[in-house]
N, C-alpha and C. Protein backbone atom coordinates (compact mmCIF):
# COMPACT_ATOMS: atom_id res chain seq x y z
N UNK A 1 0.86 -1.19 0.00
CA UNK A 1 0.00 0.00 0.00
C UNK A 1 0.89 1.23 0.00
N UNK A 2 0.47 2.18 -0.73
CA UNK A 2 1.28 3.47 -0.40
C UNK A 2 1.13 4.07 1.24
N UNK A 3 2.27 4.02 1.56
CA UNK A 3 2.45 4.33 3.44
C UNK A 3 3.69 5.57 3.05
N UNK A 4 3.48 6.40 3.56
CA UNK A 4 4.20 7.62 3.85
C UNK A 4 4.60 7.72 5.43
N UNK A 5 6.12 7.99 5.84
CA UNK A 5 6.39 8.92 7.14
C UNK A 5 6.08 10.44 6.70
N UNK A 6 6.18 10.96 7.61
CA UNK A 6 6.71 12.62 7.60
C UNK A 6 7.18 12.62 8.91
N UNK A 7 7.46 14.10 9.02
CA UNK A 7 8.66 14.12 10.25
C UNK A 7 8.76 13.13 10.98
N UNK A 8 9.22 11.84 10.38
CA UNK A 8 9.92 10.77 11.00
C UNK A 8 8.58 10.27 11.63
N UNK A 9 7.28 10.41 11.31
CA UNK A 9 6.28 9.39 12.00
C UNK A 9 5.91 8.36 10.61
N UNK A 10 5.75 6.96 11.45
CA UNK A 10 5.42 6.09 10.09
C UNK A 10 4.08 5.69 10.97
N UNK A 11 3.44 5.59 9.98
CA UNK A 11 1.80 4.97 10.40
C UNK A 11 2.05 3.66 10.90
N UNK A 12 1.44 3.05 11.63
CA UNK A 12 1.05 1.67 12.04
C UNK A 12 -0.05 0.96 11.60
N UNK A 13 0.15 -0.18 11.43
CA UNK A 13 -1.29 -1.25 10.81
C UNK A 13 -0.81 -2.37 11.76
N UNK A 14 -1.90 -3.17 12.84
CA UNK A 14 -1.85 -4.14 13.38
C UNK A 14 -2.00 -4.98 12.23
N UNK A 15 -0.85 -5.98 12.78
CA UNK A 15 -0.74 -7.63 11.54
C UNK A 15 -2.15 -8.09 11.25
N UNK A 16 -3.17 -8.24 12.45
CA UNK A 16 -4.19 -9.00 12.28
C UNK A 16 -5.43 -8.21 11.16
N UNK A 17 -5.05 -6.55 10.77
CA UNK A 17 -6.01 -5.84 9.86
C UNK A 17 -5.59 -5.94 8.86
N UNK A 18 -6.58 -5.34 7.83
CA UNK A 18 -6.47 -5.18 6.27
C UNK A 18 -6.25 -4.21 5.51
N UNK A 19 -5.61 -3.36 5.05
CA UNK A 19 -5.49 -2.54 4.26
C UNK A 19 -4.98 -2.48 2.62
N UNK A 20 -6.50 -2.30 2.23
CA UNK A 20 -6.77 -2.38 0.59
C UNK A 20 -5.03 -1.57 -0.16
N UNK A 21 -4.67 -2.39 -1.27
CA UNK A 21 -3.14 -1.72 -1.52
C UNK A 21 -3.28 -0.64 -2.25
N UNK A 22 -4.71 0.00 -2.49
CA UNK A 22 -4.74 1.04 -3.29
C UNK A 22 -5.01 2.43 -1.62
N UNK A 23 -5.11 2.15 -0.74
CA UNK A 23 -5.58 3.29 0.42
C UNK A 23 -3.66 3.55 0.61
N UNK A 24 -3.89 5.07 1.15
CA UNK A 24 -2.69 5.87 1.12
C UNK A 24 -2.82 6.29 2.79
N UNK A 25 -1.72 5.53 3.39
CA UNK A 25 -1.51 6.16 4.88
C UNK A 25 -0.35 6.91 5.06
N UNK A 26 -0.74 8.13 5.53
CA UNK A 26 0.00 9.14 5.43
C UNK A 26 0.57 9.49 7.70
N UNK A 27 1.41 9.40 7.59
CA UNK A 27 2.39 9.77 8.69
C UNK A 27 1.02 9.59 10.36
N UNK A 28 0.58 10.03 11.13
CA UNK A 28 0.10 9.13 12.57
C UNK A 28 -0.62 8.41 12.09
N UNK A 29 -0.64 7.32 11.55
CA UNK A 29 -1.67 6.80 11.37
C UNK A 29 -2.25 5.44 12.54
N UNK A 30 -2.77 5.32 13.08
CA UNK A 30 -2.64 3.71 13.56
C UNK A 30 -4.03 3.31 13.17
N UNK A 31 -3.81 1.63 12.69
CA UNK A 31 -5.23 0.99 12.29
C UNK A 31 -4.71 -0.46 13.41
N UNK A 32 -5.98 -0.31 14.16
CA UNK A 32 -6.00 -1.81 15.07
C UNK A 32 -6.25 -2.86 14.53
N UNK A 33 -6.56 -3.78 15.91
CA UNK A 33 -6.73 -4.85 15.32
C UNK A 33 -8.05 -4.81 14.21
N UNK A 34 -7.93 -6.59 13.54
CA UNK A 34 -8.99 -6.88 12.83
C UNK A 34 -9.56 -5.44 12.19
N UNK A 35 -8.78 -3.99 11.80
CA UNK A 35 -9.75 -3.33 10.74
C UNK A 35 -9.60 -3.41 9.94
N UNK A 36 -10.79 -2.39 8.99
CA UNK A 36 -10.28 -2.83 7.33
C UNK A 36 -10.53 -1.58 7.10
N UNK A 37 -9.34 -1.84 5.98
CA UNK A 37 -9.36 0.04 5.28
C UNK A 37 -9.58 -0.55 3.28
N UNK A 38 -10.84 0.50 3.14
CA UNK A 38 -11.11 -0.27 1.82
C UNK A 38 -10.43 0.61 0.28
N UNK A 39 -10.82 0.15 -0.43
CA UNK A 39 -10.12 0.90 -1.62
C UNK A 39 -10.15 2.25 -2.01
N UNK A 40 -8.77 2.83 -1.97
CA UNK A 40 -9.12 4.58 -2.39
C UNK A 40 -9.16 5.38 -0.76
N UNK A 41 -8.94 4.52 0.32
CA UNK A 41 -9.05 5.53 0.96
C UNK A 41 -7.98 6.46 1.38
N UNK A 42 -7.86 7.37 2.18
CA UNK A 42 -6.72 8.53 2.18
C UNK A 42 -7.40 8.60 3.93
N UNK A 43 -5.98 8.51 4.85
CA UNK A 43 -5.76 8.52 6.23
C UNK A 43 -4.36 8.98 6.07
N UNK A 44 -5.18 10.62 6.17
CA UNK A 44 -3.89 12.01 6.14
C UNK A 44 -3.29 11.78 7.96
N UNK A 45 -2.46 11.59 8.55
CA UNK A 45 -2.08 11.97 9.47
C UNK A 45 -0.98 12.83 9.44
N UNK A 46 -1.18 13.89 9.03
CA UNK A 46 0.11 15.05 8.26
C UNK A 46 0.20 15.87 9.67
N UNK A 47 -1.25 16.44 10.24
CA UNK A 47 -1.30 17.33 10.71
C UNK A 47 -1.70 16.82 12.43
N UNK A 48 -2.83 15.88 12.14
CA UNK A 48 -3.26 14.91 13.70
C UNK A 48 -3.26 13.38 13.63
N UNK A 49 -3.40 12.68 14.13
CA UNK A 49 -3.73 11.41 14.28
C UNK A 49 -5.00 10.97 14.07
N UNK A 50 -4.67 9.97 13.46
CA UNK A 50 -5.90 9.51 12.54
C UNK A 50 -5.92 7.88 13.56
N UNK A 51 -6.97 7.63 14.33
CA UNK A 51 -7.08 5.96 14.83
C UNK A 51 -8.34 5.28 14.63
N UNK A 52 -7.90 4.08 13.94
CA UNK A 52 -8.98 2.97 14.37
C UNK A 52 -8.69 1.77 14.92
N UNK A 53 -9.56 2.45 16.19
CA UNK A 53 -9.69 0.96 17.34
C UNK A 53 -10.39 -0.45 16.39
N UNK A 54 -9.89 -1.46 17.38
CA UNK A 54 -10.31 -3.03 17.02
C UNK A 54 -11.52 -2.86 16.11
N UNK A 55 -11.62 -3.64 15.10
CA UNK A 55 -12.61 -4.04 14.38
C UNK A 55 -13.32 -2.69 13.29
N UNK A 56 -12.63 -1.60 13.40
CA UNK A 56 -13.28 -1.13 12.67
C UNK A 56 -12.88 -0.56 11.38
N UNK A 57 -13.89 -0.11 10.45
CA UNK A 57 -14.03 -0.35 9.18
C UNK A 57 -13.77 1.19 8.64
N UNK A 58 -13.30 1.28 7.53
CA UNK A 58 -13.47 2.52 6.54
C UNK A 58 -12.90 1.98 5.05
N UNK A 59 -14.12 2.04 4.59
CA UNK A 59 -14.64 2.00 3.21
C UNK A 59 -14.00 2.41 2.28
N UNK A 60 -14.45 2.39 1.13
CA UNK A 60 -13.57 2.76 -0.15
C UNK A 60 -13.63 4.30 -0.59
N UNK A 61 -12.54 5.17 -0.68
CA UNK A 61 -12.79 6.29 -1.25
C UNK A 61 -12.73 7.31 -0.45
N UNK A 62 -13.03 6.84 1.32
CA UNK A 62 -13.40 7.41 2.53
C UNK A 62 -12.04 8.55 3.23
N UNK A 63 -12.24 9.82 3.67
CA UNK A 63 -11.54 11.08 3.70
C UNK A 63 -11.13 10.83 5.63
N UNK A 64 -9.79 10.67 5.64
CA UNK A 64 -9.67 11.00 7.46
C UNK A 64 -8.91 12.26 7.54
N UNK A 65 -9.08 13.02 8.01
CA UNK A 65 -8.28 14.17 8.06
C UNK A 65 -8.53 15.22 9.04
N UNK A 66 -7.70 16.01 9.66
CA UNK A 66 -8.07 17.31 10.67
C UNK A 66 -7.12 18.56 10.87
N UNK A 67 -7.60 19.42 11.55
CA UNK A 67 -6.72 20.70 11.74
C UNK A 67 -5.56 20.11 12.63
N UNK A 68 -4.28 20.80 12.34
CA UNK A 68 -3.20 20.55 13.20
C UNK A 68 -3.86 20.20 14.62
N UNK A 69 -3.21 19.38 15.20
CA UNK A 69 -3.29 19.20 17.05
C UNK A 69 -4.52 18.60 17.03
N UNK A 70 -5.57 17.77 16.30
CA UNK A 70 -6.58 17.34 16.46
C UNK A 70 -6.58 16.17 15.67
N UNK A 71 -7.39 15.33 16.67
CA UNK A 71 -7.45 14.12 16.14
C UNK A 71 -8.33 13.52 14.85
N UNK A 72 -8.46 12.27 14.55
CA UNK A 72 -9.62 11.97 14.38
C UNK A 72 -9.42 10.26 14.94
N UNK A 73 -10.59 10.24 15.90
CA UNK A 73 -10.69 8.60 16.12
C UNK A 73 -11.97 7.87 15.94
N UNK A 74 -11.56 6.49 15.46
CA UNK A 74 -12.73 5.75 15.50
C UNK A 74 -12.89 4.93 16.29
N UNK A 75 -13.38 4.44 17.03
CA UNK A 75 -13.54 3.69 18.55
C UNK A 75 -13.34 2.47 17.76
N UNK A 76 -13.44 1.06 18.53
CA UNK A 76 -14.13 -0.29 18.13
C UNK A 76 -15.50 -0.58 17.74
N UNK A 77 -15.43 -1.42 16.38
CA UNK A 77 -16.62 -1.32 15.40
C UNK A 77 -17.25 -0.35 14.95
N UNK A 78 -16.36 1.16 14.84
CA UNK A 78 -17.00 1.77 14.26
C UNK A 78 -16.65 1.85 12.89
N UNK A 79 -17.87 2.22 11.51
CA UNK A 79 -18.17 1.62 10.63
C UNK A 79 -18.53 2.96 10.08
N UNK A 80 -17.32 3.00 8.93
CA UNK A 80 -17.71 4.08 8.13
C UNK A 80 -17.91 3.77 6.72
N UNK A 81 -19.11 4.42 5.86
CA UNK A 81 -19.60 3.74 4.48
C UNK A 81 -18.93 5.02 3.83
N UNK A 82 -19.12 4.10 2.09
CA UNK A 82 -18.10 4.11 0.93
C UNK A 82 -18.16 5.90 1.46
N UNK A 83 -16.94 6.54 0.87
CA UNK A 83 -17.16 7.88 0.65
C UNK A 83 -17.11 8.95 1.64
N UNK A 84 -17.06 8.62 2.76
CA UNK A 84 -17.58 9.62 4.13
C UNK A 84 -16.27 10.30 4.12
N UNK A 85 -16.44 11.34 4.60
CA UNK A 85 -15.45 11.86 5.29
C UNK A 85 -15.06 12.40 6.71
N UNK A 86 -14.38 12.26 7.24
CA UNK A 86 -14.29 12.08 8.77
C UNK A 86 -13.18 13.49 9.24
N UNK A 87 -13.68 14.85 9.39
CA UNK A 87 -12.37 15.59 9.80
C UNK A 87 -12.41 16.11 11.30
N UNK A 88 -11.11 15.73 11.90
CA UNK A 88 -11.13 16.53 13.52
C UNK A 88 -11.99 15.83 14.40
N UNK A 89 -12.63 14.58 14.02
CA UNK A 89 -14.14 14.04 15.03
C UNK A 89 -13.76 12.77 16.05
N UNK A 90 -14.80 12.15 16.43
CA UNK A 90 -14.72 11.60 17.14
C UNK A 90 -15.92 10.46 16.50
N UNK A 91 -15.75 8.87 16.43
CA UNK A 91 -16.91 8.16 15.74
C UNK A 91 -16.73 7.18 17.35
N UNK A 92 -17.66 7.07 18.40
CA UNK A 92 -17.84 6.60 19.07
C UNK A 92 -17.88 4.86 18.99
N UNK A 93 -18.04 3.77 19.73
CA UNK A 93 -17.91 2.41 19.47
C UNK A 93 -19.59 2.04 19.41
N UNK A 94 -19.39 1.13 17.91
CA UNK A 94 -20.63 0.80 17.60
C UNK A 94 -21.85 1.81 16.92
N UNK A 95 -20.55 2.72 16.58
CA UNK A 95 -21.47 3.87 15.43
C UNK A 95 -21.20 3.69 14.49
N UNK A 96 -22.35 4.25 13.40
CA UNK A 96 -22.02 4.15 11.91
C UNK A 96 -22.21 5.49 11.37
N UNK A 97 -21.06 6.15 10.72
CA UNK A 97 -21.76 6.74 9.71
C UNK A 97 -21.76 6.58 8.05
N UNK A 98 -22.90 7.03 7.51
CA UNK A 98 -23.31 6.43 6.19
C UNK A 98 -22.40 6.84 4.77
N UNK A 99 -22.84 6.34 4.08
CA UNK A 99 -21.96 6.60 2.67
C UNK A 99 -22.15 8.10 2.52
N UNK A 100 -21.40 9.12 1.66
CA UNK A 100 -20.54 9.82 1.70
C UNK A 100 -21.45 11.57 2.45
N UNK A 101 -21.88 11.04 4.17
CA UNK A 101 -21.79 11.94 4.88
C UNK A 101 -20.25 12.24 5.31
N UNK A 102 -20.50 13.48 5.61
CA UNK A 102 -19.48 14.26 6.31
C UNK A 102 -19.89 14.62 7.70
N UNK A 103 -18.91 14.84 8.84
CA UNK A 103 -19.08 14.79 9.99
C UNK A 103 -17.58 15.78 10.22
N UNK A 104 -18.04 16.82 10.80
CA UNK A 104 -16.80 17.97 10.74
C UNK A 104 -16.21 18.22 12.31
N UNK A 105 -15.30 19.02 12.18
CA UNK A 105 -13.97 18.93 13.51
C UNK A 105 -14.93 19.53 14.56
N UNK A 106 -14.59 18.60 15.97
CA UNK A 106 -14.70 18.65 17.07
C UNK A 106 -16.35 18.01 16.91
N UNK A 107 -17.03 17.38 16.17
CA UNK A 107 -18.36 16.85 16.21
C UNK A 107 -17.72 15.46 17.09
N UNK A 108 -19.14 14.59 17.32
CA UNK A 108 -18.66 13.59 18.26
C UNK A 108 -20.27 12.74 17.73
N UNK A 109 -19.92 11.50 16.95
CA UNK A 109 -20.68 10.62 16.81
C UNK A 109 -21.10 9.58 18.34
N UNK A 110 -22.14 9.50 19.44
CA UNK A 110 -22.23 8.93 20.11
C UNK A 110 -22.22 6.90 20.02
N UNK A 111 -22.09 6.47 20.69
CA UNK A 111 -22.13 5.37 20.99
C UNK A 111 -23.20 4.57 20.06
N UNK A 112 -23.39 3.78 19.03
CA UNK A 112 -24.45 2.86 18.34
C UNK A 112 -25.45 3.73 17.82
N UNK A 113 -25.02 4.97 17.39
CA UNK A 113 -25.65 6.41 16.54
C UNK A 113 -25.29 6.06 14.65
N UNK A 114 -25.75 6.36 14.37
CA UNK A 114 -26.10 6.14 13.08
C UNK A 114 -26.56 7.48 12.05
N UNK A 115 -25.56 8.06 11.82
CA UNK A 115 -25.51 9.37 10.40
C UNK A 115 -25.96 8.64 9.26
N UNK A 116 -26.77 9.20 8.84
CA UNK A 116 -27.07 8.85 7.60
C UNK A 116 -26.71 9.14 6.37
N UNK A 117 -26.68 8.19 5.51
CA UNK A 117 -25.84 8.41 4.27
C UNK A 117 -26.35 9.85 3.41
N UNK A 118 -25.23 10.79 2.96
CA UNK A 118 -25.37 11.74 2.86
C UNK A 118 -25.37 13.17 3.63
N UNK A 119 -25.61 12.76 4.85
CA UNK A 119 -25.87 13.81 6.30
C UNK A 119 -24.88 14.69 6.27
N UNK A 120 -24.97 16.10 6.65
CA UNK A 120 -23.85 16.72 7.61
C UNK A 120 -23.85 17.13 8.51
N UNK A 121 -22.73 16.63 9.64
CA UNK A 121 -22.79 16.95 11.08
C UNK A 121 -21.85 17.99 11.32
N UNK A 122 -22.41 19.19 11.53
CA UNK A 122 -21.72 20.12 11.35
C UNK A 122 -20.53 20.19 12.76
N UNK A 123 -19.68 21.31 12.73
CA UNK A 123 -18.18 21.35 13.76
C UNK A 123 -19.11 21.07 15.25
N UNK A 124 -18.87 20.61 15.69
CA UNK A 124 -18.98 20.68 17.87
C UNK A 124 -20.47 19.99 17.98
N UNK A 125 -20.88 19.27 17.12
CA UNK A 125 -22.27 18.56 17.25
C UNK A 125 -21.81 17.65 18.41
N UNK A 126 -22.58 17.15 19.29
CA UNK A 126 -22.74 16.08 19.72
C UNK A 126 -23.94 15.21 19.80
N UNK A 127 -23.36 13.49 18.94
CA UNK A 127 -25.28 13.17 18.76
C UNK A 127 -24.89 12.05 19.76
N UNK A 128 -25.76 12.03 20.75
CA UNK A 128 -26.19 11.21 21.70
C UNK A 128 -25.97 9.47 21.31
N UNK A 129 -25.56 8.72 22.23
CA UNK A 129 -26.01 7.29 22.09
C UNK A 129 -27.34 6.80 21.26
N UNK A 130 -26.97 6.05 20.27
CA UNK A 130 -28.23 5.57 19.93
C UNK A 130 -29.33 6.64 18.74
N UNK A 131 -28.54 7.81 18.22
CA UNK A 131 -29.02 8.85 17.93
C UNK A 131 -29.52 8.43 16.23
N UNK A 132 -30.34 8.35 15.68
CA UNK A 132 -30.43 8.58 14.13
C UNK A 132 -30.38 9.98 13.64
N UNK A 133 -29.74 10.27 13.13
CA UNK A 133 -29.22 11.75 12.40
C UNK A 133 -29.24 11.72 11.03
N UNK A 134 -30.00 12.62 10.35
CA UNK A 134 -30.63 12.61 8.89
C UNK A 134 -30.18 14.34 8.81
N UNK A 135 -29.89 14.80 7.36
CA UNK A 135 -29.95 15.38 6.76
C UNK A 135 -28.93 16.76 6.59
N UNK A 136 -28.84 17.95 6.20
CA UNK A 136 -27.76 18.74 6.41
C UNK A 136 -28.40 20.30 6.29
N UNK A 137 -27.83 20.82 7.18
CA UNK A 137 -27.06 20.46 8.55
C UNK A 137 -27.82 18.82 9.60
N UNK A 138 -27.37 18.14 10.03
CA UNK A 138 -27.90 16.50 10.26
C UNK A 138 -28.91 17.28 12.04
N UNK A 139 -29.74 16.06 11.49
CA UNK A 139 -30.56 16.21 12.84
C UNK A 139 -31.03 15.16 13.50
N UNK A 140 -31.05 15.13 14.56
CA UNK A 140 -31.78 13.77 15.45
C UNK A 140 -32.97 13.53 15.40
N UNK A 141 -33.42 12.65 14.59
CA UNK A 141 -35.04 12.24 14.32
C UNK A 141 -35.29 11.18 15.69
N UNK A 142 -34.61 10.41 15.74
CA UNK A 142 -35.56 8.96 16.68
C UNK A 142 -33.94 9.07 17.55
N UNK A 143 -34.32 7.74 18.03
CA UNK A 143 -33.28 6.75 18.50
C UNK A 143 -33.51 5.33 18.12
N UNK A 144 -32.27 4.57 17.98
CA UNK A 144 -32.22 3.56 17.41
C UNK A 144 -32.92 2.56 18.29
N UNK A 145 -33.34 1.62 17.72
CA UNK A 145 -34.11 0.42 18.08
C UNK A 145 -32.76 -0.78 18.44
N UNK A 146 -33.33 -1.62 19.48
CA UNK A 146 -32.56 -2.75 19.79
C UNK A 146 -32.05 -3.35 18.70
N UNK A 147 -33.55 -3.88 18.04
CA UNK A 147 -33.33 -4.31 16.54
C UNK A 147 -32.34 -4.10 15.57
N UNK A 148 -32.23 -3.04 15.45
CA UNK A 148 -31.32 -1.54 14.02
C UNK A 148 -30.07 -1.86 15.06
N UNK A 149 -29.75 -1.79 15.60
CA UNK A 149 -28.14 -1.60 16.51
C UNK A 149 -27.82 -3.10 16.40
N UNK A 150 -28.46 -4.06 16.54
CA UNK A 150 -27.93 -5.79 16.03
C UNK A 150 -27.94 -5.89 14.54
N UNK A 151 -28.70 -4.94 13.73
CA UNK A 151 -28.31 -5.22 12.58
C UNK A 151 -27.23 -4.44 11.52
N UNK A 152 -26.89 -3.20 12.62
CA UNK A 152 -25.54 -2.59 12.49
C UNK A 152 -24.21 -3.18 12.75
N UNK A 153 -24.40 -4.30 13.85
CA UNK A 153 -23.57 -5.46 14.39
C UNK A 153 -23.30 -6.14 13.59
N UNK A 154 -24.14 -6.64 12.60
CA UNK A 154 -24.37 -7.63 11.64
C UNK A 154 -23.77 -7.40 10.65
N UNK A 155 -23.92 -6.19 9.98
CA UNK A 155 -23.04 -5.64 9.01
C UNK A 155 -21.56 -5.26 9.51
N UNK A 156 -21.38 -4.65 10.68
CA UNK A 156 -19.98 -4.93 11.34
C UNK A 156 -19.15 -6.09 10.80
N UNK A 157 -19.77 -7.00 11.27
CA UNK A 157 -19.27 -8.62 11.59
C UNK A 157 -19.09 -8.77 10.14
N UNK A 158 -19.61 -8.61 8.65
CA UNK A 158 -19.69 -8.61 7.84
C UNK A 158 -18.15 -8.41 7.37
N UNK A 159 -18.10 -7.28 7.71
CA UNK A 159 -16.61 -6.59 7.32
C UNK A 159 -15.00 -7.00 8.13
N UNK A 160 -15.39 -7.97 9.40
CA UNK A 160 -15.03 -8.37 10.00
C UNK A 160 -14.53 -9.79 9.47
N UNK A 161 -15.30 -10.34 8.67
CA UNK A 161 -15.18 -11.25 8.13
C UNK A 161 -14.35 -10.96 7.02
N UNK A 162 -14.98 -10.07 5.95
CA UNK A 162 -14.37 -9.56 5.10
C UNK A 162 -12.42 -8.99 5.26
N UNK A 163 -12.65 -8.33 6.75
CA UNK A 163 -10.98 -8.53 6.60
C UNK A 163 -9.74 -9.58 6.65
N UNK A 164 -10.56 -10.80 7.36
CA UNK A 164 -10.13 -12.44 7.01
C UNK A 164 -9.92 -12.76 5.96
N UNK A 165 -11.11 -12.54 5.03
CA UNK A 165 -10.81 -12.88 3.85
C UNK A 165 -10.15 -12.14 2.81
N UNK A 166 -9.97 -10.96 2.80
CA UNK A 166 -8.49 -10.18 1.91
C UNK A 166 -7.78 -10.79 2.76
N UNK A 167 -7.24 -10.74 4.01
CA UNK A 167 -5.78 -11.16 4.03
C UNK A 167 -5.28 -12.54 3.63
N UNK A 168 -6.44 -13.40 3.31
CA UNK A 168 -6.44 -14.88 3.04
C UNK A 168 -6.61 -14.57 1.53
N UNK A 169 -6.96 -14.42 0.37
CA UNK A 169 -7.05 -14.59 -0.68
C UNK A 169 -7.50 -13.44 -1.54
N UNK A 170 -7.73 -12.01 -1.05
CA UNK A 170 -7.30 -11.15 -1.80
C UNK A 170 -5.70 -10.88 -2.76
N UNK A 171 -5.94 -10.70 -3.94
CA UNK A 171 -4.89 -10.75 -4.76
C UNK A 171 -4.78 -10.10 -6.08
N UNK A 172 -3.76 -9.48 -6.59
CA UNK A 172 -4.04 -8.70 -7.89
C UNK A 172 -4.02 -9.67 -8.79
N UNK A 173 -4.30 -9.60 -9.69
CA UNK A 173 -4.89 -10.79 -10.98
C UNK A 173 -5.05 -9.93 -12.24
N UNK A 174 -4.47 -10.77 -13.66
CA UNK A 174 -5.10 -9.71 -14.81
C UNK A 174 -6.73 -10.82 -14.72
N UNK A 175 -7.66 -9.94 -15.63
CA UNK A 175 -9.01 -10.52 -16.05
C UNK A 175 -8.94 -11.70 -16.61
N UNK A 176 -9.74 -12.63 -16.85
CA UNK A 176 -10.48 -13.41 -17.93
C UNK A 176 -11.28 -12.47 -18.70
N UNK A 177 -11.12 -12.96 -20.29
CA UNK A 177 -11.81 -12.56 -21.60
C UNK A 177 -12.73 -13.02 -21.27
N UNK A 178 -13.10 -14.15 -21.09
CA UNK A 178 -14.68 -14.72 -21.07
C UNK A 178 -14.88 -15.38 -19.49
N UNK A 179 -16.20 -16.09 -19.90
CA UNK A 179 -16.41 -16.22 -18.53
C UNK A 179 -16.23 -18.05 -18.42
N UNK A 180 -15.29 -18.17 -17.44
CA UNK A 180 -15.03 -20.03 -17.71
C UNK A 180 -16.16 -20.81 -17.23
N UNK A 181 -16.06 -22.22 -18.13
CA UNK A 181 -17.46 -22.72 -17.86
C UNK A 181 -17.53 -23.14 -16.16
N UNK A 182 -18.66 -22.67 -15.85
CA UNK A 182 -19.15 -23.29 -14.48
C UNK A 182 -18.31 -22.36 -13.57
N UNK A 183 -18.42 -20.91 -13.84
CA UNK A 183 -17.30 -20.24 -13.36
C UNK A 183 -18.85 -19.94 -12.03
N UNK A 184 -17.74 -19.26 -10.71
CA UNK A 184 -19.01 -19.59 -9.34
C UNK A 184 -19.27 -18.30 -9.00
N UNK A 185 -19.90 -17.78 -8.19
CA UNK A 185 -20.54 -16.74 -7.20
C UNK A 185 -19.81 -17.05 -5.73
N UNK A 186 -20.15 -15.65 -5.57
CA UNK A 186 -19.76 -15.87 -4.14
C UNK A 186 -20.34 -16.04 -3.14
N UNK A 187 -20.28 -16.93 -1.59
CA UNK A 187 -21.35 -17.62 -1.55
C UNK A 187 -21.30 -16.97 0.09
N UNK A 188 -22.15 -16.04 0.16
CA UNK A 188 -22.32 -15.59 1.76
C UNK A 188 -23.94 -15.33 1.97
N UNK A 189 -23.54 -15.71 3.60
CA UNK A 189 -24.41 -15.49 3.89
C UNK A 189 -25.62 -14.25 3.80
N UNK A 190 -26.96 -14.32 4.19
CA UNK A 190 -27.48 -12.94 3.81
C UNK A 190 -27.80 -11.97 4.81
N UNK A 191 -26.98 -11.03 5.12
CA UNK A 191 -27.41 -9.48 5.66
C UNK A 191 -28.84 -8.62 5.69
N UNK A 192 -29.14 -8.84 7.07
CA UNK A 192 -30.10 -8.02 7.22
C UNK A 192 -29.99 -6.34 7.05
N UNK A 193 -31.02 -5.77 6.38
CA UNK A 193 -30.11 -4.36 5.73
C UNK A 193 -30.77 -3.47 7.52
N UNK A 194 -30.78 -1.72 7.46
CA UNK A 194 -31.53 -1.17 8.44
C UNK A 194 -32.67 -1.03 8.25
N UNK A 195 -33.35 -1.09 7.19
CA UNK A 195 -34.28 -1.02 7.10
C UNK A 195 -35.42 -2.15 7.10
N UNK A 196 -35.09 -3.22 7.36
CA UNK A 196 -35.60 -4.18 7.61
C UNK A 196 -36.27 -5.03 6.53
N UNK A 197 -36.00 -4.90 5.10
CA UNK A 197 -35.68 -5.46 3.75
C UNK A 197 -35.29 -6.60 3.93
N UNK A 198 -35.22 -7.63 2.81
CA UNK A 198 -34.95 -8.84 2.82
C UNK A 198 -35.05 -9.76 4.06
């Protein structure tokens, strides 16, 4: 993967995580255990430290970045979708935020809170445990259901799995022209979405 020092800091990746060889870690970086960093993403630690605790996820394409002297951390299992960008914040354990919301410096995603894809949480927000946050500037509609927080788990575990399997048999490959006979699918199990679909 492209890994950068600067002034003599080199990022860290625990052995047991994944990091896609196209994501660019740039100088504090640390990724814990079991996370996964997906394709395209950029974890600037130029200016602050960029962390993700055990198990957690950031997606493909996904922005970490902050003002000098400020962090950005992601607790354990927290779960960021394709695109987001994360500057100066705080993503609490067992939060998600959605595909390509933004969540800005000194905001603080609470505990099993859930931004919604697209949202913005503007600078010094704080959304409560359990918070659903829609729209921009993002706002607290409900709180999450027992239900919705096991099936945020679920998709967790998903990616959890998923970082097992890049480090086991992810690999660069040229294409096949055609498609070989009896060529297979991939065979997983099925994910309950939040909305309670399928």
């Amino acid at each position: 993967m492209p890994c950068y020092a600067i002034d003599g800091i080199v990022p860290i990746v625990d052995p047991t995580a994944y990091v896609h060889p196209t994501a660019v870690l740039i100088g504090d970086v640390i990724v814990g255990p079991e996370c996964y960093v997906g394709p395209c993403a950029s974890l600037r630690g130029d200016f602050g430290r960029i962390e993700l605790r055990a198990g957690a996820n950031v997606q493909d394409t996904c922005v970490a970045h902050s003002f000098p002297n400020r962090d950005v951390l992601i607790e354990a299992n927290g779960h960021i979708g394709h695109g987001a960008v994360l500057h100066g914040c705080i993503v609490r354990q067992d939060a998600l935020v959605g595909m390509n919301a933004v969540v800005m410096d000194d905001a603080e995603v609470g505990p099993e809170a859930v931004v919604a894809a697209c949202a913005f949480v503007p600078a010094g927000m704080r959304l409560p445990r359990r918070a659903l946050a829609v729209g921009a500037p993002a706002k607290v509609i409900r709180t999450m259901t027992d239900d919705e927080v096991q099936r945020k788990r679920e998709g967790t575990a998903v990616y959890h799995d998923l970082t097992r399997r890049s480090r086991a048999s992810l690999r660069e490959v040229q294409p096949d022209a055609h498609p070989k006979p009896g060529r297979g699918r991939l065979a997983l199990p099925e994910l309950r979405g939040l909305t309670g679909s399928r």
